[in-house]
PDB file of N, CA and C in Angstrom:
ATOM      1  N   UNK A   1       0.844  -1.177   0.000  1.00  0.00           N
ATOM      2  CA  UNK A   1       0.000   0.000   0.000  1.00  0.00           C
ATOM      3  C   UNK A   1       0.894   1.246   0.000  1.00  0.00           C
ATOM      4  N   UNK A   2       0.137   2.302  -0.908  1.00  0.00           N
ATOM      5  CA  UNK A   2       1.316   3.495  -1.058  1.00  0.00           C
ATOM      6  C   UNK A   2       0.844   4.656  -0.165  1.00  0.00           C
ATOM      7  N   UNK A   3       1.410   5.089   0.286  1.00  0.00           N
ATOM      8  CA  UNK A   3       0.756   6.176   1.142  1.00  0.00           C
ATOM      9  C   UNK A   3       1.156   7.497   0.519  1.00  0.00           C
ATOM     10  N   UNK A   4       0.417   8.737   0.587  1.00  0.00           N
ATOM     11  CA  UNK A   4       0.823  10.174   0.230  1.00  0.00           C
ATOM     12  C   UNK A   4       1.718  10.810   0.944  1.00  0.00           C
ATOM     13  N   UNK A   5       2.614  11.111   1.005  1.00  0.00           N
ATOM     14  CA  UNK A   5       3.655  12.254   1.426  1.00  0.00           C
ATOM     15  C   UNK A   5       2.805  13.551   2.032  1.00  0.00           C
ATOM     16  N   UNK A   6       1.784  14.311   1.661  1.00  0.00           N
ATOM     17  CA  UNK A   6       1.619  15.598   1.740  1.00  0.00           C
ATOM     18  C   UNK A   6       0.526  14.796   2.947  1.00  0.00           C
ATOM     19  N   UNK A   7      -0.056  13.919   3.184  1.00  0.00           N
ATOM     20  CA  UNK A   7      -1.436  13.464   3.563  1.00  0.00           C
ATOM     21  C   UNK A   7      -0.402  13.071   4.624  1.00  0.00           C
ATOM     22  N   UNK A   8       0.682  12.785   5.316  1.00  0.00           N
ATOM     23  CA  UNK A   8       1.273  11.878   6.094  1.00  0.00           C
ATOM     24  C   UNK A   8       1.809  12.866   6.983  1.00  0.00           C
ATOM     25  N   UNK A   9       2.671  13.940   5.984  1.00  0.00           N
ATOM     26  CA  UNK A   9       2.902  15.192   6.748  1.00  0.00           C
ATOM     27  C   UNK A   9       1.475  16.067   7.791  1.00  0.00           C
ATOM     28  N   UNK A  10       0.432  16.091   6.446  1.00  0.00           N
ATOM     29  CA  UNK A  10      -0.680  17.220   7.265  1.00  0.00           C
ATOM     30  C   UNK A  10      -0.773  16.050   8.837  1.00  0.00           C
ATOM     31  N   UNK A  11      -1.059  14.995   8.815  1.00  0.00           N
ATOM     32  CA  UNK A  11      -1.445  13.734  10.331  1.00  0.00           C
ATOM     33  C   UNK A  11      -0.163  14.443  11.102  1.00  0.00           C
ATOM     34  N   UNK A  12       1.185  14.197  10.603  1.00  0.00           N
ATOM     35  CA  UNK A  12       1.914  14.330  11.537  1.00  0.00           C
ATOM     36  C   UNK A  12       1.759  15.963  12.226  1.00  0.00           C
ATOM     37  N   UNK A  13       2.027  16.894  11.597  1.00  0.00           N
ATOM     38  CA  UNK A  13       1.601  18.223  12.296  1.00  0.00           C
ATOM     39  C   UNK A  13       0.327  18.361  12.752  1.00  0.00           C
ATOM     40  N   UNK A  14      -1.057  18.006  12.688  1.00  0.00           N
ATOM     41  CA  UNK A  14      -2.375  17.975  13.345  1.00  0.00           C
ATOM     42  C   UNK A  14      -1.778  16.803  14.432  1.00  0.00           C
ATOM     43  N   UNK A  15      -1.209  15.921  14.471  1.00  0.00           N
ATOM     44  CA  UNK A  15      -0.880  15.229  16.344  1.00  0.00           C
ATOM     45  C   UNK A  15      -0.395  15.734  16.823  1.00  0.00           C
ATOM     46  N   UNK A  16       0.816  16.431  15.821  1.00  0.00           N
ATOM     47  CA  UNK A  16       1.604  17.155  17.016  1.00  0.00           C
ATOM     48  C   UNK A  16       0.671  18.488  17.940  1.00  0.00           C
ATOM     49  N   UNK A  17       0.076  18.743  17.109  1.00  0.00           N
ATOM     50  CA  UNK A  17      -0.531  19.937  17.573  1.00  0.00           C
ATOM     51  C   UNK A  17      -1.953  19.623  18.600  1.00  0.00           C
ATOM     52  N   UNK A  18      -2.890  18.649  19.018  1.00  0.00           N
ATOM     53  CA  UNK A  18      -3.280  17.566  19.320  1.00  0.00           C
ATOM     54  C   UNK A  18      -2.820  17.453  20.723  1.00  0.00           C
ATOM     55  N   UNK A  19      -1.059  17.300  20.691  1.00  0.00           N
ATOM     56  CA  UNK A  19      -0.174  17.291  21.890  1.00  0.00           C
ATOM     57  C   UNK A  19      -0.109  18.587  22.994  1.00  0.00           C
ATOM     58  N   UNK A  20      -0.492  19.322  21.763  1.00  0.00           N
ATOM     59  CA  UNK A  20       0.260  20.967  22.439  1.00  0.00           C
ATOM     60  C   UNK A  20       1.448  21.274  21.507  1.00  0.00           C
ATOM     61  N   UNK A  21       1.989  20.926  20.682  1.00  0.00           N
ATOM     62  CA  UNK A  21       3.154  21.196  20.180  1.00  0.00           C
ATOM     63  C   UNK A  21       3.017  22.057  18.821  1.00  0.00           C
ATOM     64  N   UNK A  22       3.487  23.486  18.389  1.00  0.00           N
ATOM     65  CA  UNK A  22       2.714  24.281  17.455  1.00  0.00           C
ATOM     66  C   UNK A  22       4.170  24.690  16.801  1.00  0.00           C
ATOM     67  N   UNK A  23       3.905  23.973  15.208  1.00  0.00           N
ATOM     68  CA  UNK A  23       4.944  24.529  14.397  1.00  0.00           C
ATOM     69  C   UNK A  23       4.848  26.237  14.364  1.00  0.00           C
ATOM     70  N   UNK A  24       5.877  26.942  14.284  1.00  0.00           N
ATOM     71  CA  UNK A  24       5.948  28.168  13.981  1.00  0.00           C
ATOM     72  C   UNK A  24       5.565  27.773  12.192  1.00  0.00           C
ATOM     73  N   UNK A  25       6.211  27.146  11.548  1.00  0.00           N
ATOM     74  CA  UNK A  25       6.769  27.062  10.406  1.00  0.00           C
ATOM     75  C   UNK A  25       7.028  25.524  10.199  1.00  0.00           C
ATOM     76  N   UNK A  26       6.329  24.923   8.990  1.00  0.00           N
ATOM     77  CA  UNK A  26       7.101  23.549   8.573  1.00  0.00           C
ATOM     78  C   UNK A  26       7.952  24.082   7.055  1.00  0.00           C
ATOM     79  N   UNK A  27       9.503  23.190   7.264  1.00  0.00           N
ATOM     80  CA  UNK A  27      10.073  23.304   6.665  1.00  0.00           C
ATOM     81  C   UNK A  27      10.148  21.983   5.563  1.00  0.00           C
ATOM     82  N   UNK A  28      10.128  22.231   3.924  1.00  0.00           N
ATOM     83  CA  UNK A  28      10.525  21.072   3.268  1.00  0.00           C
ATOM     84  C   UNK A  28      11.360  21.034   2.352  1.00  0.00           C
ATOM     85  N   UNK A  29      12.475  19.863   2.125  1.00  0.00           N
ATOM     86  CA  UNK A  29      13.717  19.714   1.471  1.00  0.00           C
ATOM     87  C   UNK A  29      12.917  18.967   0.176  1.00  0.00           C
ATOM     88  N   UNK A  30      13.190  18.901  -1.236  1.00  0.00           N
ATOM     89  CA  UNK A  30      12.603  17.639  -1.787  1.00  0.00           C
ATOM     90  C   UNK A  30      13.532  17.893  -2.987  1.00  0.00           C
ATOM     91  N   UNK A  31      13.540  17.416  -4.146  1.00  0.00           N
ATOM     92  CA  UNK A  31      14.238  17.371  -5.486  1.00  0.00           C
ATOM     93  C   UNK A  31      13.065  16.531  -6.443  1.00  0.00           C
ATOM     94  N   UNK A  32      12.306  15.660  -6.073  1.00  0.00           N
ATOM     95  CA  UNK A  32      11.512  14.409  -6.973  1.00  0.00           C
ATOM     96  C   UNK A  32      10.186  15.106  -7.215  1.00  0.00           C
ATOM     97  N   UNK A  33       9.593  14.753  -8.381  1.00  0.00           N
ATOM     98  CA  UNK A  33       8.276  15.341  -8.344  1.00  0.00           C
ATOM     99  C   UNK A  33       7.401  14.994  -7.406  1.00  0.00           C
ATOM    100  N   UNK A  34       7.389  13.744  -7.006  1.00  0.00           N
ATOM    101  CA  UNK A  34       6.255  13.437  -5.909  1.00  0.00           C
ATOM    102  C   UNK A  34       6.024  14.350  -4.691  1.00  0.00           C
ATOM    103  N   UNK A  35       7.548  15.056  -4.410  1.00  0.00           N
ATOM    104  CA  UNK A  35       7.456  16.230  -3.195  1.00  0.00           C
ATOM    105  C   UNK A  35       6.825  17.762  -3.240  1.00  0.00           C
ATOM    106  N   UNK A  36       6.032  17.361  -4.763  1.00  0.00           N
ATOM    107  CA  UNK A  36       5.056  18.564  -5.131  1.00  0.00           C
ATOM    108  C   UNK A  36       3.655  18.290  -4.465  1.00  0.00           C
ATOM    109  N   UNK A  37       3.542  17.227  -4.049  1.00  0.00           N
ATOM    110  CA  UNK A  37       2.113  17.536  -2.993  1.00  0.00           C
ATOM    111  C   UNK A  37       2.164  17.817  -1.992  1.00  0.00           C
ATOM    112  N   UNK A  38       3.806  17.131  -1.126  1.00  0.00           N
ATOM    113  CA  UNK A  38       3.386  18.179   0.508  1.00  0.00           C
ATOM    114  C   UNK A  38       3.641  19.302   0.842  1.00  0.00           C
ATOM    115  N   UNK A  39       4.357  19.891  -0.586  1.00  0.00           N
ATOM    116  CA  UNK A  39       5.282  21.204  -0.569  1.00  0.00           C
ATOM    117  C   UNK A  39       3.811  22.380  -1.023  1.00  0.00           C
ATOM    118  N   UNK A  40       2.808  21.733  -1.400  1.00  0.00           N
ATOM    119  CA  UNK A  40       1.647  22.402  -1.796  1.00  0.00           C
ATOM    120  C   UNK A  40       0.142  22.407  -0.792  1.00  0.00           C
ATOM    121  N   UNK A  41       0.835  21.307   0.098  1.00  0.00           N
ATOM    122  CA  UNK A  41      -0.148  21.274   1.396  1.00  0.00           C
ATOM    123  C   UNK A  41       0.528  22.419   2.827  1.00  0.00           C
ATOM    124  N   UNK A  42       1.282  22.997   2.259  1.00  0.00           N
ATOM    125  CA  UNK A  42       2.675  23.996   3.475  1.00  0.00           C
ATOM    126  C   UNK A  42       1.325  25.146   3.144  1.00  0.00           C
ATOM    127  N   UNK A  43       1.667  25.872   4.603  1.00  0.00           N
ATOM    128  CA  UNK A  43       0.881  27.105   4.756  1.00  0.00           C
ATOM    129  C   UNK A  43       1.793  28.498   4.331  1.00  0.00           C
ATOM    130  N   UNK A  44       1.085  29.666   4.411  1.00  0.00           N
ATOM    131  CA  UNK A  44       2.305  30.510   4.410  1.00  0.00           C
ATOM    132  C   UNK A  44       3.221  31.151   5.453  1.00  0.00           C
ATOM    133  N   UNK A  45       3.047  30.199   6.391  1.00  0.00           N
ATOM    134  CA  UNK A  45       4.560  29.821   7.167  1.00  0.00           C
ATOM    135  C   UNK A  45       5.380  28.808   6.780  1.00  0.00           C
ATOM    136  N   UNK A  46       4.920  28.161   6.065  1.00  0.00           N
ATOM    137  CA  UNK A  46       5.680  27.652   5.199  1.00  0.00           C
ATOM    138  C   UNK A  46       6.616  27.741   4.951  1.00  0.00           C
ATOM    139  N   UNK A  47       8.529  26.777   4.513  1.00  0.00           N
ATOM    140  CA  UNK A  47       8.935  27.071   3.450  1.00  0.00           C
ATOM    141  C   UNK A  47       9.471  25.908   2.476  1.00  0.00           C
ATOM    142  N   UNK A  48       9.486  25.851   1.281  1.00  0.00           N
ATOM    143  CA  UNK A  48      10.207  24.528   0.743  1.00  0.00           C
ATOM    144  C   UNK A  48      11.372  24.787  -0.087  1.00  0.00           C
ATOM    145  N   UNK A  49      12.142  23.855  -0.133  1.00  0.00           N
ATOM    146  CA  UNK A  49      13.478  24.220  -0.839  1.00  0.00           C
ATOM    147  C   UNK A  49      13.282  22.938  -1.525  1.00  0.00           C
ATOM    148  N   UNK A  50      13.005  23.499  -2.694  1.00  0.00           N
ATOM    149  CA  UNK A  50      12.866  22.540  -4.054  1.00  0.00           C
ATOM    150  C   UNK A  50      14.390  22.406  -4.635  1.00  0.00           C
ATOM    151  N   UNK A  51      15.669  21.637  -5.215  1.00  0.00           N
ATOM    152  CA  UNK A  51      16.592  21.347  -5.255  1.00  0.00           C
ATOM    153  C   UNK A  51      16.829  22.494  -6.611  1.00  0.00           C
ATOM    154  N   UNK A  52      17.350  23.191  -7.475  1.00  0.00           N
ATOM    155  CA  UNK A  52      17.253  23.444  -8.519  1.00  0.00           C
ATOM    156  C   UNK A  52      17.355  22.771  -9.923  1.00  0.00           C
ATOM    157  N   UNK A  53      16.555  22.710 -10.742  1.00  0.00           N
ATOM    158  CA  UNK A  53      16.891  22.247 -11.646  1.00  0.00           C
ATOM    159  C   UNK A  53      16.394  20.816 -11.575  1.00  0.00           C
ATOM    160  N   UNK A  54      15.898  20.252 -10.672  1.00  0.00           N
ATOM    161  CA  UNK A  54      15.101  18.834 -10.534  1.00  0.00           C
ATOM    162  C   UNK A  54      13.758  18.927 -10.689  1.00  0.00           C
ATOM    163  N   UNK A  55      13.054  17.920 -10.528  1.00  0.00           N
ATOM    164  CA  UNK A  55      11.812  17.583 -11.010  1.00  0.00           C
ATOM    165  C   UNK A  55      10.872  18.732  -9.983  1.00  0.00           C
ATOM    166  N   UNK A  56      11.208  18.595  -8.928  1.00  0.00           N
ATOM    167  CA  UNK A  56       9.889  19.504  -8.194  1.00  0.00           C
ATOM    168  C   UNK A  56      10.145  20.969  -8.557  1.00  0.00           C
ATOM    169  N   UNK A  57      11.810  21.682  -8.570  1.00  0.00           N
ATOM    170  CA  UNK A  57      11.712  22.816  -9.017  1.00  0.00           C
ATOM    171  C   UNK A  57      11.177  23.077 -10.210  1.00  0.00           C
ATOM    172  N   UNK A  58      11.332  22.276 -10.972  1.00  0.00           N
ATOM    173  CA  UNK A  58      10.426  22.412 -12.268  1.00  0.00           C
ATOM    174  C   UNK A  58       9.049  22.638 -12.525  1.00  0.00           C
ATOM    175  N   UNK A  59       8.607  21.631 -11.378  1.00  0.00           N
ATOM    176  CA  UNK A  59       7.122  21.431 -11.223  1.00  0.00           C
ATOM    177  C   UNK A  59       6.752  22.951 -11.064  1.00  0.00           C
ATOM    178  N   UNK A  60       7.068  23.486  -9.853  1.00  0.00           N
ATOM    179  CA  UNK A  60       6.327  24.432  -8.883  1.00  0.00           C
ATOM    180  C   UNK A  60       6.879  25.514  -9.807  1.00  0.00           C
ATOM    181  N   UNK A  61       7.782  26.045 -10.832  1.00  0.00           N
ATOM    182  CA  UNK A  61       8.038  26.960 -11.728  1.00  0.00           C
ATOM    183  C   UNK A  61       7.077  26.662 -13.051  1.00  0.00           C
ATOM    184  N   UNK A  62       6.396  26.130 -12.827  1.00  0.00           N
ATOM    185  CA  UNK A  62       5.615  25.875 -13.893  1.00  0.00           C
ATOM    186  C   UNK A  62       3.931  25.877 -13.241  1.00  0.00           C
ATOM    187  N   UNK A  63       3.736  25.827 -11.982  1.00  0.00           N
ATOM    188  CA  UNK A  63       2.437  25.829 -11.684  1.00  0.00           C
ATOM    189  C   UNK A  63       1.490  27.268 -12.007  1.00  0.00           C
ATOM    190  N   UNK A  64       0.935  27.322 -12.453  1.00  0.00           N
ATOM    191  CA  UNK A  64      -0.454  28.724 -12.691  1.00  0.00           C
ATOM    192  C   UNK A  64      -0.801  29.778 -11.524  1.00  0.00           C
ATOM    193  N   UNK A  65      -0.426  28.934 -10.458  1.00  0.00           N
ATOM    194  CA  UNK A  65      -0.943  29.189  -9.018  1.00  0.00           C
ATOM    195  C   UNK A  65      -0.083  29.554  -8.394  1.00  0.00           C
ATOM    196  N   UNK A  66       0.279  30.626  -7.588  1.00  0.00           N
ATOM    197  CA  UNK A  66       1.664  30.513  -6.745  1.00  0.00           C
ATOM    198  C   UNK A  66       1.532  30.120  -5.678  1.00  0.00           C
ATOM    199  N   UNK A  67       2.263  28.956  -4.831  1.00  0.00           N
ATOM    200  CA  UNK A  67       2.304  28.538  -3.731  1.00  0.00           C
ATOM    201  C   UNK A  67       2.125  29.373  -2.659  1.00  0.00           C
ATOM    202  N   UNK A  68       1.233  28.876  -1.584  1.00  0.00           N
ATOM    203  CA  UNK A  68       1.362  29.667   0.021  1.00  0.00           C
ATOM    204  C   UNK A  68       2.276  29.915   0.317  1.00  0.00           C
ATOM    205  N   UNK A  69       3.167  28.290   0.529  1.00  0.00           N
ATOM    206  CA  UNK A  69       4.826  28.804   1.020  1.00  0.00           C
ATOM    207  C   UNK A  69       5.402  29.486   0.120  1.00  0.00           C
ATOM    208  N   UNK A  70       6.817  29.925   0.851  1.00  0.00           N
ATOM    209  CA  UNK A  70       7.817  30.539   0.805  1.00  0.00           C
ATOM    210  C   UNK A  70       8.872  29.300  -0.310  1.00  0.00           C
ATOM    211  N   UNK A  71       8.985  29.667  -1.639  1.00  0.00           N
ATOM    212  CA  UNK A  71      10.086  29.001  -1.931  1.00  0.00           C
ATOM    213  C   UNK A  71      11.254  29.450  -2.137  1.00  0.00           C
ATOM    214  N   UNK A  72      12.432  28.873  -1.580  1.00  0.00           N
ATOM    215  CA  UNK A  72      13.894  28.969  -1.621  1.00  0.00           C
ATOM    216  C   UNK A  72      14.512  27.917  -2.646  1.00  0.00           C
ATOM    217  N   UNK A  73      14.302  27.755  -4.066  1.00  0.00           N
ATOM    218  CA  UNK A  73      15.553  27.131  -4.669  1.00  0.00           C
ATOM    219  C   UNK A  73      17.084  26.904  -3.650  1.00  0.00           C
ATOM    220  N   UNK A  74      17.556  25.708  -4.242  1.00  0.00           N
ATOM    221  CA  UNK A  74      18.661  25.432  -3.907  1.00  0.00           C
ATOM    222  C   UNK A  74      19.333  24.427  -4.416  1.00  0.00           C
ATOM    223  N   UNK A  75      21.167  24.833  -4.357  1.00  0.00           N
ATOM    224  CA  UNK A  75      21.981  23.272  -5.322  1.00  0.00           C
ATOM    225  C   UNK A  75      22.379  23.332  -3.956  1.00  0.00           C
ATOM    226  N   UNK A  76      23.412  23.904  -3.186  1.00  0.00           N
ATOM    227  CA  UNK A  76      24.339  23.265  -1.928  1.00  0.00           C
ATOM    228  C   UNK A  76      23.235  23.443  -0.804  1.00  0.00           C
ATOM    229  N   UNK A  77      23.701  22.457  -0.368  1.00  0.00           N
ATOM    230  CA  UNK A  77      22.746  22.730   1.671  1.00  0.00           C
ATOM    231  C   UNK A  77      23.299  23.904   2.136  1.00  0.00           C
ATOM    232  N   UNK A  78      24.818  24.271   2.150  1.00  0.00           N
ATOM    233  CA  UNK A  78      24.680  24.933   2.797  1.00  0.00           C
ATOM    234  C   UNK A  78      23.978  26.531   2.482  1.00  0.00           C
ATOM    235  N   UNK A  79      23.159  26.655   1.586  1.00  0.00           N
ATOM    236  CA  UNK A  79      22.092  27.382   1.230  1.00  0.00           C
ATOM    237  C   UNK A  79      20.673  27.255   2.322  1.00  0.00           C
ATOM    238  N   UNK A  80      20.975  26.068   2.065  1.00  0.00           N
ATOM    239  CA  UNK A  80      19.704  25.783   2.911  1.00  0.00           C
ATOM    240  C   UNK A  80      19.686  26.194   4.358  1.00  0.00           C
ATOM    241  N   UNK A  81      20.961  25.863   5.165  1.00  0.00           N
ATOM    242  CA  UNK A  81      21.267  26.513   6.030  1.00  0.00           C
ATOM    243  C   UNK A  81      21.473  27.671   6.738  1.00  0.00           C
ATOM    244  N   UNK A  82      21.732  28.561   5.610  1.00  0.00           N
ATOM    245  CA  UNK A  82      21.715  29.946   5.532  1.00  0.00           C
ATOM    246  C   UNK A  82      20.649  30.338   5.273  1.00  0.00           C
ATOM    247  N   UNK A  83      19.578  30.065   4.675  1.00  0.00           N
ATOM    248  CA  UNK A  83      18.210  30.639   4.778  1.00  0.00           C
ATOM    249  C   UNK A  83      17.530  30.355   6.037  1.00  0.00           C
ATOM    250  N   UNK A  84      17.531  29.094   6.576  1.00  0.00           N
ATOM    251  CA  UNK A  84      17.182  28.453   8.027  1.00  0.00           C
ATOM    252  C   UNK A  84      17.225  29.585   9.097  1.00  0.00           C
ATOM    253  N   UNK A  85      19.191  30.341   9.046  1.00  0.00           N
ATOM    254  CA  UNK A  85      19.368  31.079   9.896  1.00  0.00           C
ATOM    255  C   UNK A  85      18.562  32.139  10.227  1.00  0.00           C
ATOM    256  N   UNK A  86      17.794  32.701   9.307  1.00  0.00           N
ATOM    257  CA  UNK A  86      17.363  33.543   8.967  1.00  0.00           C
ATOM    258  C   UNK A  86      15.520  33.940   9.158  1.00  0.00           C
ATOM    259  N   UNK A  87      15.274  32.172   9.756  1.00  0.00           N
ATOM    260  CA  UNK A  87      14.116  32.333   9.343  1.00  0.00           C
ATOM    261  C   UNK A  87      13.478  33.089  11.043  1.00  0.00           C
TER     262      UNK A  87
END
């Protein structure tokens, strides 16, 4: 059985929150197209770092719609890191 990525994420942040525990912000890393559904279930606290030049940056540069989240392209992590700092 295959399960959804974006559907697995929304469960995990609604328990956590359930707990008492309240994202400021969910953060997502992805490169594959399939990481275009949970990167499209993100609020606009949101942010996703689609890899550049891979399948999801492609995707989401091509969508009609502009995403809630916040997107940050990225090739090195330590990009990713440096936006993190920041957030």
């Amino acid at each position: 059985m295959s399960h959804c990525t974006g559907q697995i994420l929304e469960e995990h942040v609604e328990e956590e929150r359930t707990r008492g525990n309240e994202f400021g912000s969910v953060i997502y890393v992805g490169d594959g197209s399939n990481d275009l559904c949970p990167a499209l279930r993100l609020d606009d606290n949101g942010v996703v770092f689609p890899r550049q030049n891979f399948s999801l940056d492609r995707r989401i540069r091509g969508l009609t719609t502009p995403m809630k989240a916040r997107v940050e392209p990225w090739n090195c992590a330590s990009q990713i890191l440096e936006t993190l700092k920041t957030l």
